[in-house]
N, C-alpha and C. Protein backbone atom coordinates (compact mmCIF):
# COMPACT_ATOMS: atom_id res chain seq x y z
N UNK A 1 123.47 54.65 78.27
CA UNK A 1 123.31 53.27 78.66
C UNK A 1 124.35 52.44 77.91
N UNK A 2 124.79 51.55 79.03
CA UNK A 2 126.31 51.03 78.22
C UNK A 2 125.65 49.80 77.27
N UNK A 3 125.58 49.34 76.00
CA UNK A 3 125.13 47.73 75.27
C UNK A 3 126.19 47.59 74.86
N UNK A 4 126.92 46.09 74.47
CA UNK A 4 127.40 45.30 74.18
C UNK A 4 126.84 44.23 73.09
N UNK A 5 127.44 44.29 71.62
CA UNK A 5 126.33 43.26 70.87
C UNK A 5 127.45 41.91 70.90
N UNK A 6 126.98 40.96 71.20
CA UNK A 6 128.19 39.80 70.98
C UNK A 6 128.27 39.07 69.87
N UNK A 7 129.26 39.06 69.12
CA UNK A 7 129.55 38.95 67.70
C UNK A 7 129.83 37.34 67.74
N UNK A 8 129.14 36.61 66.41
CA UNK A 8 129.09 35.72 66.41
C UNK A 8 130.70 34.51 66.52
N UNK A 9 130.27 33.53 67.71
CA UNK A 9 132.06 32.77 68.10
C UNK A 9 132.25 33.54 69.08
N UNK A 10 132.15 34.72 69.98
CA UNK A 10 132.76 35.32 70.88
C UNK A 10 132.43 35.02 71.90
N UNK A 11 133.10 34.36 73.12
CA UNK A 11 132.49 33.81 74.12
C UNK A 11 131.98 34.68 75.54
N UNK A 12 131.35 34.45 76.32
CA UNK A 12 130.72 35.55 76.92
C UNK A 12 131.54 36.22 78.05
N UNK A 13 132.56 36.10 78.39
CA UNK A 13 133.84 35.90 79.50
C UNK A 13 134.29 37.53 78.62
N UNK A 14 134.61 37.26 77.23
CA UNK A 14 135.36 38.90 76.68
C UNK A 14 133.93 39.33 76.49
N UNK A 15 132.73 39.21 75.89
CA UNK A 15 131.85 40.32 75.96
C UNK A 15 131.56 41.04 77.67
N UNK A 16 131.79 40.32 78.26
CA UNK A 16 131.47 41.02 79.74
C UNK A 16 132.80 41.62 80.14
N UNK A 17 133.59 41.69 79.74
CA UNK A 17 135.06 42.42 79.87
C UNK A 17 134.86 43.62 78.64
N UNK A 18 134.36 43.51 77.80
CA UNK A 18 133.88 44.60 76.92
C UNK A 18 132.76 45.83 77.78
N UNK A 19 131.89 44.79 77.95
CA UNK A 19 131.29 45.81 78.63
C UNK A 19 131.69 45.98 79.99
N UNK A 20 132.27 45.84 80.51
CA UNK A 20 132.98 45.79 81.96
C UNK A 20 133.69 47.15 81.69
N UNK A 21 134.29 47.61 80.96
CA UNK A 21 135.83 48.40 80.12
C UNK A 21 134.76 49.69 79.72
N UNK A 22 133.20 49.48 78.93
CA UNK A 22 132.54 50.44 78.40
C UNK A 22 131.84 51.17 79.34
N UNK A 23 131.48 50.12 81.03
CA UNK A 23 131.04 51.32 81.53
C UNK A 23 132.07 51.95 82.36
N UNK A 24 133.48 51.28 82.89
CA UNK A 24 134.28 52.14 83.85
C UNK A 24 134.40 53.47 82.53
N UNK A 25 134.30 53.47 81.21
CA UNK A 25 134.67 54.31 80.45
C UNK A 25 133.98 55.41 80.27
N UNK A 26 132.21 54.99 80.60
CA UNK A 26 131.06 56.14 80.03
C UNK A 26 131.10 56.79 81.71
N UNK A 27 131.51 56.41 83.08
CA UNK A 27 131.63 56.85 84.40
C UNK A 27 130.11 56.24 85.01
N UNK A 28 129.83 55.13 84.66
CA UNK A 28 128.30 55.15 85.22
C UNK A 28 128.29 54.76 86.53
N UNK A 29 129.05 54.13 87.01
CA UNK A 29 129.33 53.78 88.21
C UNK A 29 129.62 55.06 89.47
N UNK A 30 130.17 56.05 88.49
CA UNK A 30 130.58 57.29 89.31
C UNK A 30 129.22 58.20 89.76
N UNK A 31 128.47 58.22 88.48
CA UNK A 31 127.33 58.48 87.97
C UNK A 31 126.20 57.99 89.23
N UNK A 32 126.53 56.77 89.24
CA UNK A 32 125.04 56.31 90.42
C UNK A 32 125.44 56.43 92.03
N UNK A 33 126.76 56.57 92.16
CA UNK A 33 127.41 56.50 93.63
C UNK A 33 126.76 58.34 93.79
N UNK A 34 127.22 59.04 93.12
CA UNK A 34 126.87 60.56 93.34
C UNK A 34 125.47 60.21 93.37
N UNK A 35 124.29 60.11 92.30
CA UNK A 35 123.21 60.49 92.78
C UNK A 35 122.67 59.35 93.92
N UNK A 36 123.66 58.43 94.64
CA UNK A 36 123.14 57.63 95.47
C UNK A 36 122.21 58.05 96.50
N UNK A 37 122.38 59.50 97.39
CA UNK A 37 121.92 60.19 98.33
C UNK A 37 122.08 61.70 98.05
N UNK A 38 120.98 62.01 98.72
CA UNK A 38 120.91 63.94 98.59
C UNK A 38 122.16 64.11 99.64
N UNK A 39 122.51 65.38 98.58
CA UNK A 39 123.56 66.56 99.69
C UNK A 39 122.85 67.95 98.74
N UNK A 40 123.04 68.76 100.51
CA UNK A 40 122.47 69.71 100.32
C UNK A 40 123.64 70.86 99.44
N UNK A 41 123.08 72.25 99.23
CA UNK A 41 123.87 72.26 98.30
C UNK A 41 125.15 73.20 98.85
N UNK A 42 125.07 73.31 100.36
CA UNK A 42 126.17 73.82 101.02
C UNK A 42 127.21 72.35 101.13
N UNK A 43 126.28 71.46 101.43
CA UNK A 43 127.67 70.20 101.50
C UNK A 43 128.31 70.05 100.13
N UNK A 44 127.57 70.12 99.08
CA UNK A 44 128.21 69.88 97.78
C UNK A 44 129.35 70.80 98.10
N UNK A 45 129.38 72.21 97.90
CA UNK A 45 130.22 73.20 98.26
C UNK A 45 131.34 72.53 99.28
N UNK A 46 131.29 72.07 100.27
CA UNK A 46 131.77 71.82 100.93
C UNK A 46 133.13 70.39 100.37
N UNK A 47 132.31 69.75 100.07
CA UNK A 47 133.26 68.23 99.26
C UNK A 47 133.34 68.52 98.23
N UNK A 48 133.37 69.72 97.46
CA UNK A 48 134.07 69.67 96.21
C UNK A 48 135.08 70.70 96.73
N UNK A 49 135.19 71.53 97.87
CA UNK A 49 136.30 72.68 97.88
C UNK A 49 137.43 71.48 98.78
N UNK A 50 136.68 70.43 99.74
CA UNK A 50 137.49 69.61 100.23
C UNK A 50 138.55 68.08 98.91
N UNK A 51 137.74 67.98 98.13
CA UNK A 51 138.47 67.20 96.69
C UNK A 51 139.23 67.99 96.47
N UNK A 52 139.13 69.71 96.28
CA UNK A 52 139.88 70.14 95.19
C UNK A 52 141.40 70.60 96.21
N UNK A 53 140.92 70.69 97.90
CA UNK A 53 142.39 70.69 98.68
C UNK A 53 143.55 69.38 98.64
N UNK A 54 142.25 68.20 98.25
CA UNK A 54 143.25 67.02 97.85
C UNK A 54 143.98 66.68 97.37
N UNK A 55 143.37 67.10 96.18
CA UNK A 55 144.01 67.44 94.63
C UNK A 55 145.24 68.23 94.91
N UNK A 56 145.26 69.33 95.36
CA UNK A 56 146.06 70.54 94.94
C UNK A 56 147.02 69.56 96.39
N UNK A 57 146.92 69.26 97.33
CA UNK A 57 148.11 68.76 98.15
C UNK A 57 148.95 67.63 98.04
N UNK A 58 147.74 66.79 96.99
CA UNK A 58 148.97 65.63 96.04
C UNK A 58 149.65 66.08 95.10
N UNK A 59 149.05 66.81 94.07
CA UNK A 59 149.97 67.61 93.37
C UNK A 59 151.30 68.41 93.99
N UNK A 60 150.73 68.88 94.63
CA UNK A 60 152.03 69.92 95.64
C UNK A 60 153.21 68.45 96.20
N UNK A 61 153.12 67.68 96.80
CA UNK A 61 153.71 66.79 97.67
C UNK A 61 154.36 65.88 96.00
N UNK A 62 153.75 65.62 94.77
CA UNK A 62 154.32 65.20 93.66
C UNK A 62 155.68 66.07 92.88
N UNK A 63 155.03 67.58 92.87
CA UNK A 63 155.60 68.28 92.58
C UNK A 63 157.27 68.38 93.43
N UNK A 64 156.87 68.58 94.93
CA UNK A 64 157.73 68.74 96.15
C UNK A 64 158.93 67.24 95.49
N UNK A 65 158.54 65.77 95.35
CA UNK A 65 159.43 65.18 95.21
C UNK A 65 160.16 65.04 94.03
N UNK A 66 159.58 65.39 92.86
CA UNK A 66 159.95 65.48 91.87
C UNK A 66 161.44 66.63 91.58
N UNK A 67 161.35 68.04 92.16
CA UNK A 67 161.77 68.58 92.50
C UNK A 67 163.43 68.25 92.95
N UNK A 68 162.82 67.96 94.46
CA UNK A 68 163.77 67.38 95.34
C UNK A 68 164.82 65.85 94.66
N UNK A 69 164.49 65.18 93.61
CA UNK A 69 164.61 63.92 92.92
C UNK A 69 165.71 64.54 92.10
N UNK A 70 165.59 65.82 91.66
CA UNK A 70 166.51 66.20 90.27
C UNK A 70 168.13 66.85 91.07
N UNK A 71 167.58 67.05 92.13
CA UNK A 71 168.77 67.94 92.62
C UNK A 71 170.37 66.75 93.25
């Protein structure tokens, strides 16, 4: 659970940018979107082998220009 203590003089604009910063940091947001709805556990299978083709085809297409950039 993300807390924030606000230190005395600190106005509430940076404590909510503090904690704004602490939860993109702890993933809680990532955290409640996943357990938002059931997936069964063939779909899990399914969208994590489909993330990880994502992954590996941005990498590849990064790699590909990077490559191509030096020559």
């Amino acid at each position: 659970m993300a807390e924030v203590q606000i230190i005395n003089g600190e106005s509430v604009e940076s404590a909510l940018k503090r904690f704004k910063r602490k939860v993109l940091n702890e993933d809680i947001i990532k955290d409640i979107k996943r357990h938002a709805f059931y997936l069964k556990p063939g779909q899990k299978i399914r969208v994590k082998a489909a993330l990880a083709r994502k992954r590996n085809r941005k990498n590849r297409t990064r790699d590909f220009e990077s490559d191509h950039n030096r020559k």
